[in-house]
Protein backbone atom coordinates (compact mmCIF):
# COMPACT_ATOMS: atom_id res chain seq x y z
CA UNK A 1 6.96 4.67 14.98
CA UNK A 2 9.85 2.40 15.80
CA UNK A 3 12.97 3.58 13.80
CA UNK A 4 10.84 5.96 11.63
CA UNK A 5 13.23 9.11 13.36
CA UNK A 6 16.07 8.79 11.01
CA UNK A 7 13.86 7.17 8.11
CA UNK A 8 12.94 9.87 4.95
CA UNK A 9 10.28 7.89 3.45
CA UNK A 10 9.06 9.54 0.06
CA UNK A 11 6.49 7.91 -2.58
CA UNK A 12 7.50 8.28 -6.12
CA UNK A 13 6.28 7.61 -9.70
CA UNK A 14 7.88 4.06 -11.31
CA UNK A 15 9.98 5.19 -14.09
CA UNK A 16 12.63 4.10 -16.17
CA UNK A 17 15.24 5.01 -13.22
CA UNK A 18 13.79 2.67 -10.85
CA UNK A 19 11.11 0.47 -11.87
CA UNK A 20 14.00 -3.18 -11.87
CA UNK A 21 14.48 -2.05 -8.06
CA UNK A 22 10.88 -1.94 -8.24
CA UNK A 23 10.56 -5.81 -9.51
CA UNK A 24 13.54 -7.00 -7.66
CA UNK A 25 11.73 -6.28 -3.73
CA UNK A 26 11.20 -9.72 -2.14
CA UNK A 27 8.45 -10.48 1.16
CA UNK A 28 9.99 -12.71 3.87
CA UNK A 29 9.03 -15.91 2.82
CA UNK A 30 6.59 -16.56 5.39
CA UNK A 31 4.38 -13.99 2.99
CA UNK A 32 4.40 -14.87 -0.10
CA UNK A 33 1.33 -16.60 0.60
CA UNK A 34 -0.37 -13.36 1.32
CA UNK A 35 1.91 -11.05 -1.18
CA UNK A 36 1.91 -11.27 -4.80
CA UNK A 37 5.46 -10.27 -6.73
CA UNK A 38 5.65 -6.37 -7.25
CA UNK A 39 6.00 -7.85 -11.50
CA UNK A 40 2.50 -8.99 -10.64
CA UNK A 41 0.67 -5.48 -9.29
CA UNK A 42 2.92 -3.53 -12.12
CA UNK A 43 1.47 -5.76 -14.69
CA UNK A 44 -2.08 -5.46 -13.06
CA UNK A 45 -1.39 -1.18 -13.24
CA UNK A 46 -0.61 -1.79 -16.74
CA UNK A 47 -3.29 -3.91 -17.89
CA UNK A 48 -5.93 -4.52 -15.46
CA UNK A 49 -9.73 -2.65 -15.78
CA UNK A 50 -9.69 -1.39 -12.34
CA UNK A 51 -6.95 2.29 -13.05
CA UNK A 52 -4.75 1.57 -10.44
CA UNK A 53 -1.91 3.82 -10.20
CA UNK A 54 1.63 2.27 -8.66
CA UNK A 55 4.21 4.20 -6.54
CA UNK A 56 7.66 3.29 -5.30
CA UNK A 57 8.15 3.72 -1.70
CA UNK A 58 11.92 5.40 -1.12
CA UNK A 59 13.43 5.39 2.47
CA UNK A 60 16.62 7.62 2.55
CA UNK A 61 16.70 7.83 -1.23
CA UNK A 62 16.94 4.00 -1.92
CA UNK A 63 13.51 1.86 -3.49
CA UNK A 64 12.34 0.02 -0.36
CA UNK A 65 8.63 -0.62 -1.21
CA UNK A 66 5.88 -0.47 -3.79
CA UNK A 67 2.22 0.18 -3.49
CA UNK A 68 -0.95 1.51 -5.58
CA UNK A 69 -4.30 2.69 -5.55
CA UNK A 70 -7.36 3.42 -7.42
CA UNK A 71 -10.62 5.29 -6.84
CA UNK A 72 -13.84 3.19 -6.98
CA UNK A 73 -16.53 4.70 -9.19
CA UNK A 74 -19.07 3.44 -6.98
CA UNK A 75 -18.58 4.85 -4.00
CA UNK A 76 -16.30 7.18 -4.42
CA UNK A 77 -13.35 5.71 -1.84
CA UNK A 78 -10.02 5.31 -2.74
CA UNK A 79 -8.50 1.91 -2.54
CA UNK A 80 -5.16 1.32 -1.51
CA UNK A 81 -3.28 -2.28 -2.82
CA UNK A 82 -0.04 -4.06 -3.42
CA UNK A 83 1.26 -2.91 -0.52
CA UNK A 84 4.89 -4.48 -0.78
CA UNK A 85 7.93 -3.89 1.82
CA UNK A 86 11.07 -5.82 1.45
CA UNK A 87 11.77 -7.61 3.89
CA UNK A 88 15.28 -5.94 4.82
CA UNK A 89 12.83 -2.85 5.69
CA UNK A 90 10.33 -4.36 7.75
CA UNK A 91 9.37 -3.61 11.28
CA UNK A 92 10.89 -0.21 11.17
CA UNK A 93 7.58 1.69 10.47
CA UNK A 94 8.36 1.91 6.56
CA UNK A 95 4.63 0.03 5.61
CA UNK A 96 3.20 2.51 8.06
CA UNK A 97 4.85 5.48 6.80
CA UNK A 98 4.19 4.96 3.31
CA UNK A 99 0.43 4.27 3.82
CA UNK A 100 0.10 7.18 6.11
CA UNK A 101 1.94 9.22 3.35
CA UNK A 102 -0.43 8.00 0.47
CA UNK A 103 -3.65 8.48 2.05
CA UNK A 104 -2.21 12.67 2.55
CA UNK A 105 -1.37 12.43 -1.18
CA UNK A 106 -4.92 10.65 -2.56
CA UNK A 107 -6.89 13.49 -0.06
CA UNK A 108 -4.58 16.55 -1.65
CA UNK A 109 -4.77 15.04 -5.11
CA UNK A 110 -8.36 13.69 -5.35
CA UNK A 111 -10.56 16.43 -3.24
CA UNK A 112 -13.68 13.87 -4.22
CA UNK A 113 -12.79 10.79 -2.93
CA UNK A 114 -15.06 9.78 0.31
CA UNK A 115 -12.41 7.41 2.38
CA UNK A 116 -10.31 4.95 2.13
CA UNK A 117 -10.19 1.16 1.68
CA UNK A 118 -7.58 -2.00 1.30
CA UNK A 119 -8.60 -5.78 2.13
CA UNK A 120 -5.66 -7.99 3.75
CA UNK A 121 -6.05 -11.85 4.07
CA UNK A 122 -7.16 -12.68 7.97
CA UNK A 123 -3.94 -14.32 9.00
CA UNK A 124 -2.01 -11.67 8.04
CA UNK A 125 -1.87 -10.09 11.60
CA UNK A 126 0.89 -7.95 10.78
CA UNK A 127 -1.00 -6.17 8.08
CA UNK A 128 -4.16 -6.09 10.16
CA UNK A 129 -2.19 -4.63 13.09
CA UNK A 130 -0.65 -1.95 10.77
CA UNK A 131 -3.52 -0.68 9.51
CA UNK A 132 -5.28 -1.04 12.73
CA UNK A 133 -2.81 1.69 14.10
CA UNK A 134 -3.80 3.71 10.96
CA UNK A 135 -7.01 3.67 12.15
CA UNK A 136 -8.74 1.01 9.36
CA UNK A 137 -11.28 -0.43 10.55
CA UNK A 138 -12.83 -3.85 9.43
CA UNK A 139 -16.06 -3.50 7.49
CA UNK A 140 -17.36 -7.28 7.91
CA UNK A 141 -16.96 -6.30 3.85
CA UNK A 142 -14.92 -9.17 2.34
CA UNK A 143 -13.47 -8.84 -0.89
CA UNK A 144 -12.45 -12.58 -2.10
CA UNK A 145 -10.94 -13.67 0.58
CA UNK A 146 -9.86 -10.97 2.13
CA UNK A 147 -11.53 -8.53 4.62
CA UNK A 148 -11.91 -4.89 3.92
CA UNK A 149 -11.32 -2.57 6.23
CA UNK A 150 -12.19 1.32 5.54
CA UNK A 151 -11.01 4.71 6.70
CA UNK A 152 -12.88 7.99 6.91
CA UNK A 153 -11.60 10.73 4.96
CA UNK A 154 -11.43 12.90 8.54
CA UNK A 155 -8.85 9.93 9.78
């Protein structure tokens, strides 16, 4: 990963120490489209049905992402969401990192859960390319308007 050699990337629990760094990330604008405020997936942790749980992504100590994820009932697969970078840490591997990092955590954590899953709008080729390299693959699943892609628990 480009730039990932010098880059400690760590996922932590939101907290009263860090949750405004949390709120205050910002997606290049050309994004926003596809990337809903970090105030909206904290909010949706908080209150939504579905349990998801949110981490901060830290890169050398500092808040430089959010994400969260949930296990579905249904089938047993854990789904990833809210995957937020700001934009001052993009295209250095960070997104990358921190997904690779939580799908170790959710298989050490959750022994149960069957694979992974996360849905990304179609245009957003830099998210599709990402997980690509992950090794998601898409479903023909759609979730809204979104595809899902999936993710054995093997890798």
């Amino acid at each position: 990963m480009r730039g990932m050699s010098t880059m400690a990337v760590e996922l932590v629990a939101i907290d009263s120490g860090n949750w405004r760094d949390v709120a205050e990330l910002s997606v290049a604008a050309h994004q926003r489209e596809w990337v809903a405020p970090p105030t909206y997936y904290l909010a949706l942790c908080t209150y939504g049905e579905a349990g998801w749980r949110p981490l901060a992504v830290r890169v050398d100590g500092v808040v430089a992402g959010f994400l969260m994820w949930t296990v579905d009932p249904e089938d047993g697969a854990a789904w990833i969401g809210g995957v937020v970078i700001d934009q001052a840490k993009q295209g250095r591997g960070v997104g990358r990192a921190a997904v690779g990092a939580l799908t170790a955590l959710i298989a050490s954590e959750e022994p149960a859960v069957t694979g992974f899953a996360l849905s990304y709008e179609p245009a957003n080729q830099a998210a599709r390319q990402c997980y690509a390299g992950l090794g998601f693959v898409e479903t023909g699943e759609t979730e809204d308007t979104e595809v899902v892609a999936r993710l054995s628990r093997e890798g």
